[in-house]
Protein backbone atom coordinates (compact mmCIF):
# COMPACT_ATOMS: atom_id res chain seq x y z
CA UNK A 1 0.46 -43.56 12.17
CA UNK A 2 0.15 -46.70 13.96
CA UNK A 3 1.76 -50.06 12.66
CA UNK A 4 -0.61 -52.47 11.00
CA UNK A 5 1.45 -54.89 11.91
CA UNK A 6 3.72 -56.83 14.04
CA UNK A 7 4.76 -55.24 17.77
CA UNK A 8 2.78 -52.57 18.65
CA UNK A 9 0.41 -53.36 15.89
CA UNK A 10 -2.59 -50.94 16.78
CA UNK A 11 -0.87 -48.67 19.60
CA UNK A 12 -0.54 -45.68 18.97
CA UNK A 13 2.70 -44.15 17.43
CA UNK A 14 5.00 -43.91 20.12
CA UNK A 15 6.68 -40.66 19.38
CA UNK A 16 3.45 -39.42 19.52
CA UNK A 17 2.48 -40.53 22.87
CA UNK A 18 2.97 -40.01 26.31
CA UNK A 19 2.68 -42.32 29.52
CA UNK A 20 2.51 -41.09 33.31
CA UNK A 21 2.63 -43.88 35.44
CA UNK A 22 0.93 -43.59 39.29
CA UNK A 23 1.48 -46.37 41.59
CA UNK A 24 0.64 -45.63 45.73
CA UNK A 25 1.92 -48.61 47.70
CA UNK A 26 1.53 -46.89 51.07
CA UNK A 27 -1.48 -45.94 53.08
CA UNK A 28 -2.62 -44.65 56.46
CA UNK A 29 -5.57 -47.03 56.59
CA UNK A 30 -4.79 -49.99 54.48
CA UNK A 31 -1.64 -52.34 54.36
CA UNK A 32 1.03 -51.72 52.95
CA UNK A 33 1.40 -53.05 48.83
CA UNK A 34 5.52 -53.06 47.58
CA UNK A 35 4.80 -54.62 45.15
CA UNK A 36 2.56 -51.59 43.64
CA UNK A 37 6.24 -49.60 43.15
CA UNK A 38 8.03 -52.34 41.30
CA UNK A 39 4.80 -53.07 38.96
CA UNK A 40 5.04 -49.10 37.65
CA UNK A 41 8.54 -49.12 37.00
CA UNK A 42 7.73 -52.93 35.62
CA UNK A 43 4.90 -51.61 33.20
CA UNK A 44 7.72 -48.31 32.40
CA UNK A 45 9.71 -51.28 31.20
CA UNK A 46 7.31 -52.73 28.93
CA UNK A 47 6.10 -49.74 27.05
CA UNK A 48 9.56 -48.13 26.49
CA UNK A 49 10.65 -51.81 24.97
CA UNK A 50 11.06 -51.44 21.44
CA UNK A 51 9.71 -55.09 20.37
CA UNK A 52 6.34 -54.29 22.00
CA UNK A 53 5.24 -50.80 21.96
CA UNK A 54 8.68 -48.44 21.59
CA UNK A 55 7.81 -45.97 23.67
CA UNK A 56 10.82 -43.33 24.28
CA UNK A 57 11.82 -43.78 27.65
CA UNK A 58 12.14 -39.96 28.24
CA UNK A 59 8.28 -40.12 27.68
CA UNK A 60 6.94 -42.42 30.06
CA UNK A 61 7.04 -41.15 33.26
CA UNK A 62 6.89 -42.70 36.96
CA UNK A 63 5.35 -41.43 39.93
CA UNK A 64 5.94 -43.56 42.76
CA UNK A 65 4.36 -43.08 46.07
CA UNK A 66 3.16 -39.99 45.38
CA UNK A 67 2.96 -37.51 48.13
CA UNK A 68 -0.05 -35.59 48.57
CA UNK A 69 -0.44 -32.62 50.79
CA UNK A 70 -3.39 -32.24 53.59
C-alpha cells in the first residue's frame, strides 16, 4: 500500500515496484547528448532515495547507451 502521506505520498510501494531506466546519448545522425547518461543514473538516484520514493536500489535498473544490433 502506498503512503498517504509524507515522501512518496501516492507512489507506489516501493518493494513492490520496479524501475528500468533507458538513456541513449549517442547517435549516428544527431549530436551527441552526455548529459542523457548522467540524467539516468541522476533519476536512479532519486527514486532509490529513501526520503522521496525508497525505491531498493537493486530494483531500479540503468541502461546506458544501449547497444542495439543491425
Amino acid at each position: 500500500m502506498s503512503n498517504v502521506a509524507g515522501p512518496g505520498a501516492g507512489l507506489p510501494d516501493p518493494r513492490a515496484s520496479r524501475a528500468v531506466l533507458v538513456g541513449v546519448s549517442d547517435y549516428t545522425a544527431l549530436e551527441e547528448l552526455p548529459a542523457v547518461g548522467n540524467n539516468v543514473e541522476t533519476l536512479r538516484n532519486v527514486f532509490t532515495d529513501s526520503d522521496l520514493w525508497g525505491l531498493p536500489s537493486w530494483t531500479a535498473v540503468t541502461a546506458a547507451a544501449p547497444y542495439r544490433a543491425e
